[in-house]
Protein backbone atom coordinates (compact mmCIF):
# COMPACT_ATOMS: atom_id res chain seq x y z
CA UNK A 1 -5.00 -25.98 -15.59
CA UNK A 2 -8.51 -26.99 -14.87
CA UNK A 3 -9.35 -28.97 -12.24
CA UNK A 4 -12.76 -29.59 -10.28
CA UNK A 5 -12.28 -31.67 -6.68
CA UNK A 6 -15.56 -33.57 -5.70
CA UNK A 7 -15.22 -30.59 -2.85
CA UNK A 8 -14.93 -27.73 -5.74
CA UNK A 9 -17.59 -29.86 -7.55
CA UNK A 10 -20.32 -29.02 -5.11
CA UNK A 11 -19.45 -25.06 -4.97
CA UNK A 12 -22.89 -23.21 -5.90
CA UNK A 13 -23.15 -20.54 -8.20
CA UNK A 14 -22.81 -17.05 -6.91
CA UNK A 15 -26.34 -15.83 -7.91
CA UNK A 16 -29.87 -17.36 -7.90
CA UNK A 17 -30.12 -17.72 -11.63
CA UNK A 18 -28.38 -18.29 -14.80
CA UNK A 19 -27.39 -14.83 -16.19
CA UNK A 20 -26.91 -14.25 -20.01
CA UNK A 21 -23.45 -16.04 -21.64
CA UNK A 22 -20.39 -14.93 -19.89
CA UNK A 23 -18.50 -16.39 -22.40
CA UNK A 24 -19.83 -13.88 -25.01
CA UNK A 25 -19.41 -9.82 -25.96
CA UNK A 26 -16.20 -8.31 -23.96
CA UNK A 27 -17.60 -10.10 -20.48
CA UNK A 28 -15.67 -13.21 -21.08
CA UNK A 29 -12.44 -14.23 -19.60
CA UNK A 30 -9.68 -12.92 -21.85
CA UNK A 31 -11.28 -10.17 -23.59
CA UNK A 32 -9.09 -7.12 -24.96
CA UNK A 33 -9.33 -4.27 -22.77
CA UNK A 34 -7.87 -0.98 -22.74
CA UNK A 35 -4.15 -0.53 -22.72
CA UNK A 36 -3.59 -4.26 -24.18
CA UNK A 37 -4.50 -5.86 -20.86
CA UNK A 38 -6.36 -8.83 -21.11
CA UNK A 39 -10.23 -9.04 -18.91
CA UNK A 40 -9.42 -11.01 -15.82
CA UNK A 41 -12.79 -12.76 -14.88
CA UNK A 42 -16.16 -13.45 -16.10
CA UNK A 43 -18.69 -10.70 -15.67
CA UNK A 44 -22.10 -12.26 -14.63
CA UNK A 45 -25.35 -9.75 -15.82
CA UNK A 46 -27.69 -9.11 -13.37
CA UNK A 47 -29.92 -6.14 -12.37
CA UNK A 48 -28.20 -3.86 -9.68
CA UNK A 49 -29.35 -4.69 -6.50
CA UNK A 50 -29.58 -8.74 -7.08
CA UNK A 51 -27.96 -10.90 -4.07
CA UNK A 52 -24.77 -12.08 -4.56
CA UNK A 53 -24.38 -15.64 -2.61
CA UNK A 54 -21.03 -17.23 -1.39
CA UNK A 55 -20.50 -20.19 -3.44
CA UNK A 56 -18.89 -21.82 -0.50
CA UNK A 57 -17.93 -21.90 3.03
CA UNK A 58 -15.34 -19.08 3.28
CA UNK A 59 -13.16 -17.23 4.73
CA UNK A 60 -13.03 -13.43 4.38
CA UNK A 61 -8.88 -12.43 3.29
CA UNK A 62 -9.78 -8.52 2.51
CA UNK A 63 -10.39 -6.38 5.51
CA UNK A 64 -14.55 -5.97 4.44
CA UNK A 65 -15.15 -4.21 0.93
CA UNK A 66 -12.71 -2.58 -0.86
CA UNK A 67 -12.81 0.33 -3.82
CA UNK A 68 -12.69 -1.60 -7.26
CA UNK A 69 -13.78 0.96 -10.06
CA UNK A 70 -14.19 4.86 -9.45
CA UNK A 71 -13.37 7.81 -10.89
CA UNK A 72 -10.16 7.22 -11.83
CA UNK A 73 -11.43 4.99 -14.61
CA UNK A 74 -14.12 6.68 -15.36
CA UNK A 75 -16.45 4.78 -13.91
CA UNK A 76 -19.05 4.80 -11.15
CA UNK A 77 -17.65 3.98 -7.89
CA UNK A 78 -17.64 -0.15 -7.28
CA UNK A 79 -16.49 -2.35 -4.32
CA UNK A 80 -14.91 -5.62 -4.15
CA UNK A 81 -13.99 -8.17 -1.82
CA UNK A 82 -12.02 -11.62 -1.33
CA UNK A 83 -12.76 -14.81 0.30
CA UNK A 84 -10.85 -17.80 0.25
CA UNK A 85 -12.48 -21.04 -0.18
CA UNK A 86 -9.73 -23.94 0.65
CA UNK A 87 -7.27 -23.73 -2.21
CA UNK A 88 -9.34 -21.02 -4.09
CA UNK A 89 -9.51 -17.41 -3.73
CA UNK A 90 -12.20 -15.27 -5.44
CA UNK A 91 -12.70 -11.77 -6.07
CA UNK A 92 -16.15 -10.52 -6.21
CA UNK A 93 -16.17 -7.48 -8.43
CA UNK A 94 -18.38 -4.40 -9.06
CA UNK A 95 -20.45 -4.86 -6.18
CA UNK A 96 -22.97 -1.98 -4.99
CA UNK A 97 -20.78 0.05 -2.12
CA UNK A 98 -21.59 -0.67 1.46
CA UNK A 99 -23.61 -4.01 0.19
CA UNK A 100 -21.19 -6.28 2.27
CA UNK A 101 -23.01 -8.42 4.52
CA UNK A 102 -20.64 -11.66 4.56
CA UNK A 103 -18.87 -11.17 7.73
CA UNK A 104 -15.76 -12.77 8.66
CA UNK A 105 -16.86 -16.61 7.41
CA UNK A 106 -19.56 -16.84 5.05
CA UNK A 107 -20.98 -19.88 4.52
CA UNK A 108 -22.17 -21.41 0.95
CA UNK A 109 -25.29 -20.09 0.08
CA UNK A 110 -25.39 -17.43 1.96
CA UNK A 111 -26.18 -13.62 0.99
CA UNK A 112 -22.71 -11.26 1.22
CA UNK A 113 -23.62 -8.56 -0.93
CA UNK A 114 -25.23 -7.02 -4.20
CA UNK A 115 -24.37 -6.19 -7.34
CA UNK A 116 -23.61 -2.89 -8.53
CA UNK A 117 -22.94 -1.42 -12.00
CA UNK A 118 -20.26 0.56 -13.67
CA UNK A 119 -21.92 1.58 -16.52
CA UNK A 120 -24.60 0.47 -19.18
CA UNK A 121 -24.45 -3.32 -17.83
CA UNK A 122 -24.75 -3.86 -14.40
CA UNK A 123 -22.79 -7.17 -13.47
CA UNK A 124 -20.96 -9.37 -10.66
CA UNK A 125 -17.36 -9.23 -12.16
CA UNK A 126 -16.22 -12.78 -10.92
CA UNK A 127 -12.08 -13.58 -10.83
CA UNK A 128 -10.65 -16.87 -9.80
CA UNK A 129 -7.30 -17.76 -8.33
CA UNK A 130 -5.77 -21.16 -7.62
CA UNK A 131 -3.24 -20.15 -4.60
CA UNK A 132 -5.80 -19.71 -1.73
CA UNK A 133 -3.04 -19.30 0.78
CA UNK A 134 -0.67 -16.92 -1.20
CA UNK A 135 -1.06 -13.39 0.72
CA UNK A 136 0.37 -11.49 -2.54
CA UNK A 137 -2.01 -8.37 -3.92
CA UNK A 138 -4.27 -9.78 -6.97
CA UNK A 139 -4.01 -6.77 -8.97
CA UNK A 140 0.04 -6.07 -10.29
CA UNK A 141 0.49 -3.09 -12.11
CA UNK A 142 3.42 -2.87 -14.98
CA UNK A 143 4.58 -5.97 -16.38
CA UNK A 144 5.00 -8.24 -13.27
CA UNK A 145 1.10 -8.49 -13.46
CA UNK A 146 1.28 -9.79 -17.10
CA UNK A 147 -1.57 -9.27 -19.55
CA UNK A 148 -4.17 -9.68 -17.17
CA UNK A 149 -2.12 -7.36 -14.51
CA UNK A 150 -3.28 -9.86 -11.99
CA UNK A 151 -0.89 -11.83 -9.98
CA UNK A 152 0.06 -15.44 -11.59
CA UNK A 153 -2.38 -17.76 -10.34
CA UNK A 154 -5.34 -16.12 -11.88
CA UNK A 155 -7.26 -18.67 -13.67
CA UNK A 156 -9.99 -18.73 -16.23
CA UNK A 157 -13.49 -18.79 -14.32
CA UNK A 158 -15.59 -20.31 -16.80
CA UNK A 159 -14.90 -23.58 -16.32
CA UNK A 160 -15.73 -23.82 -12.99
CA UNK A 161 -19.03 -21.76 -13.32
CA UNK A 162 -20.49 -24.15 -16.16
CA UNK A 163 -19.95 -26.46 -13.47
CA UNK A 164 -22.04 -24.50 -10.35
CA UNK A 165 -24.39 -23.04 -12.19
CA UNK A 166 -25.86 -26.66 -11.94
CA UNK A 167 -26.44 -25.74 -8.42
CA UNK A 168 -27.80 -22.36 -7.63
CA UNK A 169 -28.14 -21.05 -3.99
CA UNK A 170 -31.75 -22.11 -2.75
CA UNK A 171 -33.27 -18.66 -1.77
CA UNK A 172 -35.63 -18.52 0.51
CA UNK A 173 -38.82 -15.88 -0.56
């Protein structure tokens, strides 16, 4: 269920710009994937290299970046990394390895990495969860991870980011 808080409300975007429709091609929320899994966030196109900002203040729950795509998939190698924001948790995706910066506590609008690419489009893969707290692995393999083979409280993105991309990060050039 969607639900913005007047805290949630002011959340920023997580780049400096409005990228092309997420909600469009295979980068929205939902979209068939391989296998009969379902895409579990909104993938946000954007040159590789461009600074991804935390959309809040934050606390980092993975241990730094983390492998997200490789090999294995056939794709180029991609980080990823978690930080909870009150009752949210997101997952920046696909972001350019070693491009961390956040540190332990990021705070909104500030610069914690850059995007990276995994094949023809590079992109900030963006996934949203509603139990903050919960200390549970997001990705479930097999059928306990459902169609989106993401624990339970994954939640459709788009919603939200319709709602900060009213209020990008203010860069300073």
């Amino acid at each position: 269920m969607f639900f913005l808080s007047e805290e949630t409300r002011q959340f920023c975007f997580p780049l400096d710009h409005r990228p092309l429709d997420w909600t469009a091609a295979a980068r929205y929320f939902g979209a068939p994937r391989p296998g009969g899994r379902l895409h579990a966030g909104c993938d946000l196109l954007a040159p590789v290299g461009t600074i991804i900002y935390s959309i809040a203040d934050g606390v980092l729950v993975s241990h730094g970046s983390y492998q997200f795509t490789g090999p294995r998939q056939g794709l180029l190698v991609t980080h990823a990394v978690e930080i909870r924001y009150g009752s949210l948790l997101v997952r920046y995706g696909e972001i350019l390895p070693g491009s961390y910066i956040g540190g332990s506590q990021p705070k909104k609008g500030q610069a914690i990495a850059r995007v990276g690419r995994v094949g023809n489009h590079p992109m900030l893969h963006f996934e949203l969860y509603t139990n903050g707290l919960s200390r549970s692995p997001l990705t479930v393999a097999g059928p306990k991870g459902g169609k989106y083979r993401r624990r339970s409280d994954i939640t459709n993105p788009d919603p939200y980011l319709r709602e900060w991309v009213k209020n990008v990060p203010v860069v300073k050039r």
